[in-house]
C-alpha atoms as a PDB file:
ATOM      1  CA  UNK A   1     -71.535  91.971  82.744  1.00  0.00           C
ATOM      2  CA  UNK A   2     -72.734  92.738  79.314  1.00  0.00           C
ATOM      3  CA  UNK A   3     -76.220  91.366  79.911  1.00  0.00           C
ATOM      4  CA  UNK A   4     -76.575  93.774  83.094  1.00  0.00           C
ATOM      5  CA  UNK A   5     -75.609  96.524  81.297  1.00  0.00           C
ATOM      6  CA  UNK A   6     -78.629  95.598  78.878  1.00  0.00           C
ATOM      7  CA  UNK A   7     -81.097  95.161  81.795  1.00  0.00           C
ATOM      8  CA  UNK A   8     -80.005  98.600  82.534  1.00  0.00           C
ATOM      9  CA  UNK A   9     -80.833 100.114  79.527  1.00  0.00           C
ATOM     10  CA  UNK A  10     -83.974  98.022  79.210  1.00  0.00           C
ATOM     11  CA  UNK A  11     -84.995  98.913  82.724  1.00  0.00           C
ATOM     12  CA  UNK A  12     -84.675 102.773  81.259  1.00  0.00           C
ATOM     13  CA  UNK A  13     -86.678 102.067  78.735  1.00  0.00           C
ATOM     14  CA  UNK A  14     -89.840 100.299  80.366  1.00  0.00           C
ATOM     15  CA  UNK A  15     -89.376 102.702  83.402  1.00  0.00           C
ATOM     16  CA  UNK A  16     -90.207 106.291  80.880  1.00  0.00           C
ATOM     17  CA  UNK A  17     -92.509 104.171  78.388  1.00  0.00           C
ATOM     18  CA  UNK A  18     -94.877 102.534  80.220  1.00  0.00           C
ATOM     19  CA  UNK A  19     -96.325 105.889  82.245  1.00  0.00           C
ATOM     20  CA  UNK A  20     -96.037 108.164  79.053  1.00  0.00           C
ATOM     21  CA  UNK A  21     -98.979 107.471  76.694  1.00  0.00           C
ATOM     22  CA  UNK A  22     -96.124 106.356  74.158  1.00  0.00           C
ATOM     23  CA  UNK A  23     -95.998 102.911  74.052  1.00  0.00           C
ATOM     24  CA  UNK A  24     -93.446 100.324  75.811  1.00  0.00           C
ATOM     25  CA  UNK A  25     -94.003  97.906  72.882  1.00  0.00           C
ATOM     26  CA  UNK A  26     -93.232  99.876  70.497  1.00  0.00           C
ATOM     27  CA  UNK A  27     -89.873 101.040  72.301  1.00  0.00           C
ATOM     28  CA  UNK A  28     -89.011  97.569  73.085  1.00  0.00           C
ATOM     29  CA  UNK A  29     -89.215  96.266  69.352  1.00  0.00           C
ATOM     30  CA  UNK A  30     -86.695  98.685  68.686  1.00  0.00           C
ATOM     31  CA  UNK A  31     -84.467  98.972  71.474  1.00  0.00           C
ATOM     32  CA  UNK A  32     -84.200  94.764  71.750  1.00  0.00           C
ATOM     33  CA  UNK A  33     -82.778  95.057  68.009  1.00  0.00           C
ATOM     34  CA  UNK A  34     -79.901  96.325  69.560  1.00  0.00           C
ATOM     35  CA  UNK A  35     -79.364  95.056  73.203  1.00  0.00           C
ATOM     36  CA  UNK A  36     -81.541  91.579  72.988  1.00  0.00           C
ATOM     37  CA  UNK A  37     -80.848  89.959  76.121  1.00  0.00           C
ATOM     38  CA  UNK A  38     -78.639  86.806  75.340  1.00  0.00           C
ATOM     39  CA  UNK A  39     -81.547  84.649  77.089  1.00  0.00           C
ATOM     40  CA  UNK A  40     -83.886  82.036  75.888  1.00  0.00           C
ATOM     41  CA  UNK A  41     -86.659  83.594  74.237  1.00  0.00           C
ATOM     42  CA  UNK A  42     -89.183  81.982  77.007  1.00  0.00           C
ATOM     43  CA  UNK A  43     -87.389  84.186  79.273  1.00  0.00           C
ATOM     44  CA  UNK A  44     -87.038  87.437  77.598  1.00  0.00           C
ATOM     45  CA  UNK A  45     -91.013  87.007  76.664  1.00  0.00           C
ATOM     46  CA  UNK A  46     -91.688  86.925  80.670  1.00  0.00           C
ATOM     47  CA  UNK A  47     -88.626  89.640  81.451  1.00  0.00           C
ATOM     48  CA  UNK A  48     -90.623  92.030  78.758  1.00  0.00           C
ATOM     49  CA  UNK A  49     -93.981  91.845  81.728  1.00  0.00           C
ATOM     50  CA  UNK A  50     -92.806  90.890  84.823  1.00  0.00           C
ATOM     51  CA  UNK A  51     -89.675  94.230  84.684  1.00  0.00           C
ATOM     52  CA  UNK A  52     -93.154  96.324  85.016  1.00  0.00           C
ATOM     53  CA  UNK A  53     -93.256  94.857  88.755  1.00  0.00           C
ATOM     54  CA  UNK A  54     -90.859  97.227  89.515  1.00  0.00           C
ATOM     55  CA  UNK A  55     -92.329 100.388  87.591  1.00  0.00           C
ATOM     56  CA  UNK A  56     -95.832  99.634  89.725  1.00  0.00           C
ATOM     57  CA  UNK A  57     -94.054 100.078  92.771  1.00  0.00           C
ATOM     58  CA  UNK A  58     -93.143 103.187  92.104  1.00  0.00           C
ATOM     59  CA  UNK A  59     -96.682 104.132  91.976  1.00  0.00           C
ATOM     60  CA  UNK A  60     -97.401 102.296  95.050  1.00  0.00           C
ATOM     61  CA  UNK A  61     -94.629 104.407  96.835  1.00  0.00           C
ATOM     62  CA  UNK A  62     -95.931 107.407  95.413  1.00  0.00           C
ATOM     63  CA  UNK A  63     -99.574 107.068  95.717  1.00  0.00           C
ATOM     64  CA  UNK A  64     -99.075 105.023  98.711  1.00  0.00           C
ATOM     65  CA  UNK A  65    -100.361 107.485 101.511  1.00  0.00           C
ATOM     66  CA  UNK A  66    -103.462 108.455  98.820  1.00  0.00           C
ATOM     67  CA  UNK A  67    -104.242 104.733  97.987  1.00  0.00           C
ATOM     68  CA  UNK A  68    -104.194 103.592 102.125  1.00  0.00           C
ATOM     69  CA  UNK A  69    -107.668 103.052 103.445  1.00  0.00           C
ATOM     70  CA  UNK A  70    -105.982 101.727 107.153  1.00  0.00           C
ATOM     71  CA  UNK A  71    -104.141 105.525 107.513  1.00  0.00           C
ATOM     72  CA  UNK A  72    -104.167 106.555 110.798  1.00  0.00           C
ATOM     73  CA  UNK A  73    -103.460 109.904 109.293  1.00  0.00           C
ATOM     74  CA  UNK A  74    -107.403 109.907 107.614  1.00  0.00           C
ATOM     75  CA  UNK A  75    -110.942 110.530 109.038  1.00  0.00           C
ATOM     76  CA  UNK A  76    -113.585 108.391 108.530  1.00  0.00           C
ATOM     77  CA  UNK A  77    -114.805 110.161 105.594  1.00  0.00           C
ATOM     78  CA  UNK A  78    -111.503 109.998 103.951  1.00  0.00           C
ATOM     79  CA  UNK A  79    -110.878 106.723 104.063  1.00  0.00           C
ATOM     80  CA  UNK A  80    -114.682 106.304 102.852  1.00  0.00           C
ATOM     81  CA  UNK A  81    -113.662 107.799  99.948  1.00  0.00           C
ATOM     82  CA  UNK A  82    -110.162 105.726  99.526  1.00  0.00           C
ATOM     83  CA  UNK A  83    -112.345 102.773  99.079  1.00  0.00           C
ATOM     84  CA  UNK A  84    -114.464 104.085  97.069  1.00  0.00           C
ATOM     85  CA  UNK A  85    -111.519 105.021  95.131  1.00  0.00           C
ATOM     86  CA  UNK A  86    -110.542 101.079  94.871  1.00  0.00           C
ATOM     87  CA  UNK A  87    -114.000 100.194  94.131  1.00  0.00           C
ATOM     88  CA  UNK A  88    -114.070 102.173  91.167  1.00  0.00           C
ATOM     89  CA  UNK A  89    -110.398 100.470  89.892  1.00  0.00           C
ATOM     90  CA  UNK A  90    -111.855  97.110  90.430  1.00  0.00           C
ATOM     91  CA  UNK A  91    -114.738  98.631  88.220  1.00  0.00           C
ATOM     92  CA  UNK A  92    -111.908  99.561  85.506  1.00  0.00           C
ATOM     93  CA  UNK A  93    -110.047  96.552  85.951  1.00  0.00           C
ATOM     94  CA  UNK A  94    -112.710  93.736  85.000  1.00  0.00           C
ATOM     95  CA  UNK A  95    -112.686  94.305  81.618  1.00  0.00           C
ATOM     96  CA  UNK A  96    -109.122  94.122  80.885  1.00  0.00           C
ATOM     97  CA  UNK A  97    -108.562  90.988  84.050  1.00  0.00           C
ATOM     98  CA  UNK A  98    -111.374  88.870  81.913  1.00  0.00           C
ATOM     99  CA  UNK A  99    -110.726  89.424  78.514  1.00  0.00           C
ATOM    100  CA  UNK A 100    -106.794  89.725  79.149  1.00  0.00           C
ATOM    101  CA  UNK A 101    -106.811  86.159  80.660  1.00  0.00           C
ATOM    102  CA  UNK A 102    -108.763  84.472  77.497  1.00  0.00           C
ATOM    103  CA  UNK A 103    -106.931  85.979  74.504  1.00  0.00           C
ATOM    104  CA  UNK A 104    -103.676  87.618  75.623  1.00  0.00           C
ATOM    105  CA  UNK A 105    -101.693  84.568  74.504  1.00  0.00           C
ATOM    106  CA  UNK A 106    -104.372  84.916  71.397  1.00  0.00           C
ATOM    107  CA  UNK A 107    -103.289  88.969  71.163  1.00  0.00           C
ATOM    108  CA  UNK A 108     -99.370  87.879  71.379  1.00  0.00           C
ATOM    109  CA  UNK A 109     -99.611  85.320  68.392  1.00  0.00           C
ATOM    110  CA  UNK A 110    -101.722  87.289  66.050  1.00  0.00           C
ATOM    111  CA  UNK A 111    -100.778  91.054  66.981  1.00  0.00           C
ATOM    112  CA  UNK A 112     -97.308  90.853  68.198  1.00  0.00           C
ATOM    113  CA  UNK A 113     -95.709  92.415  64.956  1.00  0.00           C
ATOM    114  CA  UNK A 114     -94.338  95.556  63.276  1.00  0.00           C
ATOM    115  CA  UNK A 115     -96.732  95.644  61.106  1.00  0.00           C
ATOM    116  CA  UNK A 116     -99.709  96.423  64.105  1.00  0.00           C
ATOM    117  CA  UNK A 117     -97.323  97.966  66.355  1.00  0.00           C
ATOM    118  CA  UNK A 118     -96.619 100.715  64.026  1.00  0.00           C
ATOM    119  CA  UNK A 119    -100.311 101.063  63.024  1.00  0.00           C
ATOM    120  CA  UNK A 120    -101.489 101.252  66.657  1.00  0.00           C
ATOM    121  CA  UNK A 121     -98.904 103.859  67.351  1.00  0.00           C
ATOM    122  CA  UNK A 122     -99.861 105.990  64.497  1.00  0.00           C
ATOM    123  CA  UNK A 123    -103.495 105.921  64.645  1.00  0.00           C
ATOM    124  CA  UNK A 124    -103.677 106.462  68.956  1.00  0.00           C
ATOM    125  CA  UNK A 125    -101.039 109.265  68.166  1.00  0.00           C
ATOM    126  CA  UNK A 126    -103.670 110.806  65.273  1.00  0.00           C
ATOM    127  CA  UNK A 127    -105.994 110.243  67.797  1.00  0.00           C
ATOM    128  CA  UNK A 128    -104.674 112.487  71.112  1.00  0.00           C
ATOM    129  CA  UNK A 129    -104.284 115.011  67.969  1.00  0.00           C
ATOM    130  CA  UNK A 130    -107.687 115.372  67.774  1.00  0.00           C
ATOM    131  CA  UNK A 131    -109.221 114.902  70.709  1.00  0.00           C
ATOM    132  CA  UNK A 132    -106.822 117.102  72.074  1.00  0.00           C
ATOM    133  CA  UNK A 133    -107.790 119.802  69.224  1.00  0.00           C
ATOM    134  CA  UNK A 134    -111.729 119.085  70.010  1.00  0.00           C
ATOM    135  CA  UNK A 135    -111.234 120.026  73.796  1.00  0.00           C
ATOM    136  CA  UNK A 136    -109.402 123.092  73.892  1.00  0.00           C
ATOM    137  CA  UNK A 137    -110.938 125.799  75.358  1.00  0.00           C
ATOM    138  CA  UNK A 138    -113.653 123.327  77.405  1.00  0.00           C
ATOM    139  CA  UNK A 139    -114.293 122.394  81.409  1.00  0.00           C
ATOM    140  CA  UNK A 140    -113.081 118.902  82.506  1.00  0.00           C
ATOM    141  CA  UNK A 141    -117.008 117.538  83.565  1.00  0.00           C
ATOM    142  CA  UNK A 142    -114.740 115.247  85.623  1.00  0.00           C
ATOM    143  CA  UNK A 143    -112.115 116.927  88.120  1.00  0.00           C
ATOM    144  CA  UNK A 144    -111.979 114.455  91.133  1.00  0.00           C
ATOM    145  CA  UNK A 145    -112.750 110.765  91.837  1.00  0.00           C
ATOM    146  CA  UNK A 146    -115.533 111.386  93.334  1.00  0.00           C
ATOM    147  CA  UNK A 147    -117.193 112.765  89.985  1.00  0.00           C
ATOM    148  CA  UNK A 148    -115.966 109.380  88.688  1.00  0.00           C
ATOM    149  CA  UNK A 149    -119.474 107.587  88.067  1.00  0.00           C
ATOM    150  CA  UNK A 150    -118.861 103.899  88.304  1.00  0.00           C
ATOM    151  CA  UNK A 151    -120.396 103.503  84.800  1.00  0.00           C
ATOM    152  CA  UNK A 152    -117.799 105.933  83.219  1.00  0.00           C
ATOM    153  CA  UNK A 153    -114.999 103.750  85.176  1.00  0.00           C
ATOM    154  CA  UNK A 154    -116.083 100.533  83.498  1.00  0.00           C
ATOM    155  CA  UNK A 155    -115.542 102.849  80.203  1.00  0.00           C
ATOM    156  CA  UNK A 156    -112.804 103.216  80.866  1.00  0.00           C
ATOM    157  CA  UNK A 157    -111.753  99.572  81.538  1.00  0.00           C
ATOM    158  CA  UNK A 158    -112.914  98.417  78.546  1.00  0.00           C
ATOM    159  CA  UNK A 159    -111.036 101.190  76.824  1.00  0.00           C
ATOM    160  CA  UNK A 160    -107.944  99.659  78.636  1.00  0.00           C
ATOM    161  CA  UNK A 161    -108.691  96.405  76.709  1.00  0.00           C
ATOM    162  CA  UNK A 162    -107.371  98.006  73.931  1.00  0.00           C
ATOM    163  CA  UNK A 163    -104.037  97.720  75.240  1.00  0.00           C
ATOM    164  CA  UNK A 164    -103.903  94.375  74.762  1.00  0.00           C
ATOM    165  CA  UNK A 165    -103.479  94.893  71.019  1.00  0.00           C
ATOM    166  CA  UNK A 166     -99.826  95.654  70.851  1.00  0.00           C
ATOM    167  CA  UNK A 167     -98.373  99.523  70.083  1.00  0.00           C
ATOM    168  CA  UNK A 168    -101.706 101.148  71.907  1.00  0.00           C
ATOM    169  CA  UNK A 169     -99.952 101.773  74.892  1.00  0.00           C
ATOM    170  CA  UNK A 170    -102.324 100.562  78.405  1.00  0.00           C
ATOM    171  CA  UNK A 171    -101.501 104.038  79.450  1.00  0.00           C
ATOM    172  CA  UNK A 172    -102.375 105.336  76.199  1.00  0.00           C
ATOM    173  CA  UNK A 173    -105.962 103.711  75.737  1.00  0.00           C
ATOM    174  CA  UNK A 174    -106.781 104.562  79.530  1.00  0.00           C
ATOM    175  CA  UNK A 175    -105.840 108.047  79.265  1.00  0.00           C
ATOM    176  CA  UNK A 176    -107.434 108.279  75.719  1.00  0.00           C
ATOM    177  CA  UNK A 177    -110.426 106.928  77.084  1.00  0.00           C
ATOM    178  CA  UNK A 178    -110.648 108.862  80.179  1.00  0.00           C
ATOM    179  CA  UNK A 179    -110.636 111.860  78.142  1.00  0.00           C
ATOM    180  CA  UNK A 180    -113.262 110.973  75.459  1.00  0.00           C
ATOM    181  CA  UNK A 181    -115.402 110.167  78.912  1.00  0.00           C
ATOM    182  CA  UNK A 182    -114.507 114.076  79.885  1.00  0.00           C
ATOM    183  CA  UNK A 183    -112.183 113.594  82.991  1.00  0.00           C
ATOM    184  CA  UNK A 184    -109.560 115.982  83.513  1.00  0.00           C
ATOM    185  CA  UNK A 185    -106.118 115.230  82.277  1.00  0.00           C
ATOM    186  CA  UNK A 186    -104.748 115.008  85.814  1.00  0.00           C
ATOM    187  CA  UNK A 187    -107.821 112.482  86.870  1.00  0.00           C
ATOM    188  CA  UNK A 188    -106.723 110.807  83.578  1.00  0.00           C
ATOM    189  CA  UNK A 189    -103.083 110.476  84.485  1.00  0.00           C
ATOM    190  CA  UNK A 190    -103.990 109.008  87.745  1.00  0.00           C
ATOM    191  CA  UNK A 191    -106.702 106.830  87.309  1.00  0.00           C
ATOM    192  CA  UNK A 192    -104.445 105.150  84.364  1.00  0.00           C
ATOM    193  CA  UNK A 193    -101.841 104.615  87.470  1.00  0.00           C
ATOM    194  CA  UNK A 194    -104.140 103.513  89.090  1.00  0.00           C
ATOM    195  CA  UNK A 195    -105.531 100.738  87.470  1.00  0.00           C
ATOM    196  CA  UNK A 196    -102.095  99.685  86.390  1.00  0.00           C
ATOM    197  CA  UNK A 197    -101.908  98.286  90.563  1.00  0.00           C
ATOM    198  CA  UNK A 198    -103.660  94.990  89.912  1.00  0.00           C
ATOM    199  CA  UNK A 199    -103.511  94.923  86.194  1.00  0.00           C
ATOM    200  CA  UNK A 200     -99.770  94.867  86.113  1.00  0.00           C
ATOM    201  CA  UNK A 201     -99.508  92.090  89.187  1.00  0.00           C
ATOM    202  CA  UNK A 202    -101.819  89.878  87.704  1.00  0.00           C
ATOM    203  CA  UNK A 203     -99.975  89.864  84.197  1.00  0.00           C
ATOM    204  CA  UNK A 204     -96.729  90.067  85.776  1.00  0.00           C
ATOM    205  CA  UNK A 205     -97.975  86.805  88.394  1.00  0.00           C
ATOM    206  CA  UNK A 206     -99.538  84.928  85.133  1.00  0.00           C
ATOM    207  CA  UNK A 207     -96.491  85.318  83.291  1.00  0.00           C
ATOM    208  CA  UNK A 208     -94.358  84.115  86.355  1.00  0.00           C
ATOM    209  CA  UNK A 209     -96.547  81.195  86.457  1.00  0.00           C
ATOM    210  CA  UNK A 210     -95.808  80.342  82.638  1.00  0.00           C
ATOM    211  CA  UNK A 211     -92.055  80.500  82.751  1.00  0.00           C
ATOM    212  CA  UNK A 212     -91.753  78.646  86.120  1.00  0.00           C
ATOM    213  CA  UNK A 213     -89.839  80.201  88.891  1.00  0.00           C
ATOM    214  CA  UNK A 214     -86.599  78.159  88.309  1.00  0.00           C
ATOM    215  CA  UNK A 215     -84.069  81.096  86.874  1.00  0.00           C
ATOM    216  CA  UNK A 216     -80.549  80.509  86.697  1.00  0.00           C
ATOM    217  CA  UNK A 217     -78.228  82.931  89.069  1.00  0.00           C
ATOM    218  CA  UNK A 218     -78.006  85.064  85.819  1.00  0.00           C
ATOM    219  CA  UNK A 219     -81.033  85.280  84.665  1.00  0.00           C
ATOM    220  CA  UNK A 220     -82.340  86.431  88.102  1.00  0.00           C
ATOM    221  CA  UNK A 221     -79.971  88.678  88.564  1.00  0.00           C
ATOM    222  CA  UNK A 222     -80.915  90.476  85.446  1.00  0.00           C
ATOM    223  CA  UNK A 223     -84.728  90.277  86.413  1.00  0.00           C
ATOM    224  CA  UNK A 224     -84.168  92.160  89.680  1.00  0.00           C
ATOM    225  CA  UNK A 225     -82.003  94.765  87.837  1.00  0.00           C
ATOM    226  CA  UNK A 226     -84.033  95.284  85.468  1.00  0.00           C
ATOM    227  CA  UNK A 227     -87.088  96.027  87.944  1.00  0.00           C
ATOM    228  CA  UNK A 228     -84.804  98.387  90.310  1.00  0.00           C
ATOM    229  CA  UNK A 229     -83.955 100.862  87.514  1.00  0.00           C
ATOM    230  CA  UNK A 230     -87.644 100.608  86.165  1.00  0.00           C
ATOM    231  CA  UNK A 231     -88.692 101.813  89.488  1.00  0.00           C
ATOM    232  CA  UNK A 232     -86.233 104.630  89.777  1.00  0.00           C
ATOM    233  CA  UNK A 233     -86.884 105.777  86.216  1.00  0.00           C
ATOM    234  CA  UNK A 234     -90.454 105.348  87.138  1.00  0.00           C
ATOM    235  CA  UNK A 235     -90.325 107.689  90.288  1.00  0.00           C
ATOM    236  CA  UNK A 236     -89.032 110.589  87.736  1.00  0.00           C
ATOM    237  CA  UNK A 237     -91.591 109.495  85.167  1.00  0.00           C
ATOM    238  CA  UNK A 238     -94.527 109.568  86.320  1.00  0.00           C
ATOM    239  CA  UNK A 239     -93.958 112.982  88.378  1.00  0.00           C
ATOM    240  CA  UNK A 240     -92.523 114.327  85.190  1.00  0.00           C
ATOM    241  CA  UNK A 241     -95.960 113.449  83.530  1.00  0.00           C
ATOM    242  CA  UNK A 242     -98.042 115.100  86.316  1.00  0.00           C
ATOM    243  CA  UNK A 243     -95.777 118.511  86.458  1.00  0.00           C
ATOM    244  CA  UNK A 244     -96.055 118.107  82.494  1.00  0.00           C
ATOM    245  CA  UNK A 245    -100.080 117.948  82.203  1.00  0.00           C
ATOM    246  CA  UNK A 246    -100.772 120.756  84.846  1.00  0.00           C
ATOM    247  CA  UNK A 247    -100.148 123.442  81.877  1.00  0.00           C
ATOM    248  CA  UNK A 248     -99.903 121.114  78.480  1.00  0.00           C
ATOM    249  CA  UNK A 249    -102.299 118.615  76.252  1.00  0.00           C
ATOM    250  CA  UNK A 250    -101.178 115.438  75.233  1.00  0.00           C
ATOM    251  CA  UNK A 251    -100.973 116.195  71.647  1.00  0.00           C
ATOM    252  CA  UNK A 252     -96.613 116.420  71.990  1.00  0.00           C
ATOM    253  CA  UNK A 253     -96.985 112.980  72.787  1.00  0.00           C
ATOM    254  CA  UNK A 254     -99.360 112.303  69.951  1.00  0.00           C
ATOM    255  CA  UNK A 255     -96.852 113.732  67.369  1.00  0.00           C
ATOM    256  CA  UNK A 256     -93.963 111.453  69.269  1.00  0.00           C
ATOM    257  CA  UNK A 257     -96.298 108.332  68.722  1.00  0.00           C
ATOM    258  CA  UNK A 258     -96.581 108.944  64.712  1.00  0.00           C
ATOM    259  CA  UNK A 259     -92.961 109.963  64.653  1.00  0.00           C
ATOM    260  CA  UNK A 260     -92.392 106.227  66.348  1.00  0.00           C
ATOM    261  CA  UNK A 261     -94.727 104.252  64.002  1.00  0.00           C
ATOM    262  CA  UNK A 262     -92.797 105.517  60.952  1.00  0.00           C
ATOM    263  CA  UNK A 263     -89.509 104.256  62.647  1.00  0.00           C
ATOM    264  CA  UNK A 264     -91.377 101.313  63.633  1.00  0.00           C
ATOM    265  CA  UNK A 265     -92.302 100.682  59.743  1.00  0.00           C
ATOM    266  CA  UNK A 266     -88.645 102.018  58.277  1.00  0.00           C
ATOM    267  CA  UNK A 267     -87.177  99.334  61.236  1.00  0.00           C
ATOM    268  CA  UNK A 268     -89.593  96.302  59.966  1.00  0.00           C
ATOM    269  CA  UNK A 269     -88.145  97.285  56.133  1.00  0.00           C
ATOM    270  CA  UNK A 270     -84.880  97.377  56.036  1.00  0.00           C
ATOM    271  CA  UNK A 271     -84.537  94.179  58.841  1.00  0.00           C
ATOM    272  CA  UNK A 272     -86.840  91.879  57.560  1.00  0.00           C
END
């Protein structure tokens, strides 16, 4: 029962971290000090990916109506315009689908480690600091997808590559990135959703593929908790974030980040 209890608080966890620009990584590393699943290590590496399954479905659910070329509900033009919508997420996603295949194994074994974690978190927090401080007071040039050039969502891919270094937060670099390519904050927001869809099933299916699908009764029974509450945490997330953005910058979560590293560092000293 203990190890459900975990899964809950773990699901909690992934479910707020991985839609705020704040970094699940860096939560995890801290959090797992204290409930660590009593699993094999194989398994609680493909538990930390595959429990996002269930925070992507939340955006499915919500975006679901938005993100459905086949509506009934949508003219012609409309549902032009939802595939041009997934055109330009394939766009983003190429980057971060190649290079993420190659070297994430490669990014796990040199990166994974207090010592980058807590840089990454610092630095991305300085950084929504000041790009935050260097917009204020100017226009959005992007407002809607359909100012989205295709060439600024490929930027924005490769800006998602960042994520694979641990502590950046893939929400984090997107939305960084989307911003330094002037799209709005809410455009930001969603497009980072958005390109979570396939980038999140692929990493979630690749680590499935690694572990093997033979789980014990327990072990899958903490999986499929852990998703559920990551999807319900999600739902409040993620519309939390949107309400939050419509009349606030990012820099709050920019002084959370640095606030994080330095716990992040104090953590790495004193349990060495």
């Amino acid at each position: 029962m203990i190890e459900i209890f975990k899964a809950i608080l773990l699901g909690i966890v992934e479910g707020i971290t991985e839609w705020l620009p704040i970094s699940s990584t860096g939560h995890m590393i801290l959090v797992e000090e204290l409930i660590s699943l009593g699993a094999s290590d194989a398994f609680q590496e493909m538990f930390r990916v595959v429990i996002q399954l269930g925070a992507i479905m939340a955006v499915v659910l919500l975006y679901f109506h938005k993100l459905n070329p086949f509506s009934a509900d949508k003219t012609s033009k409309q549902k032009k315009d939802t595939m041009e919508i997934w055109f330009k997420v394939i766009v983003g996603v190429i980057p971060a689908g190649v290079l993420g295949v190659l070297f994430d194994d490669w990014f796990n074994e040199h990166f994974y480690n207090y010592q980058t974690v807590a840089i990454a978190l610092i630095v991305y927090g300085v950084l929504f600091i000041l790009i935050e401080n260097r917009n204020k007071g100017k226009a959005a040039k992007i407002k809607s997808f359909k100012d989205l050039s295709y060439g600024t969502a490929l930027g924005i891919g490769f800006f998602q590559v960042l994520s694979l270094i641990p502590g950046t937060s893939r929400s984090g670099s997107t939305i960084l990135g989307a911003i330094i390519l002037g799209t709005s904050r809410q455009i930001a927001a969603e497009y980072s959703f958005f390109l979570s869809i396939p980038v999140m099933f692929g990493a979630s299916a690749l680590k499935l593929v690694k572990f093997g699908f033979d789980f014990t009764g327990m072990e899958l029974t903490i999986l499929l908790t852990g998703m559920i509450v990551a999807f319900v945490v999600s739902l409040v997330a993620i519309r939390f974030l949107l309400k939050y953005i419509k009349n606030n910058d990012f820099k709050a979560f920019g002084w959370y980040r640095i606030v994080l590293g330095i716990l992040v560092v104090i953590k790495s000293l004193i349990f060495k």
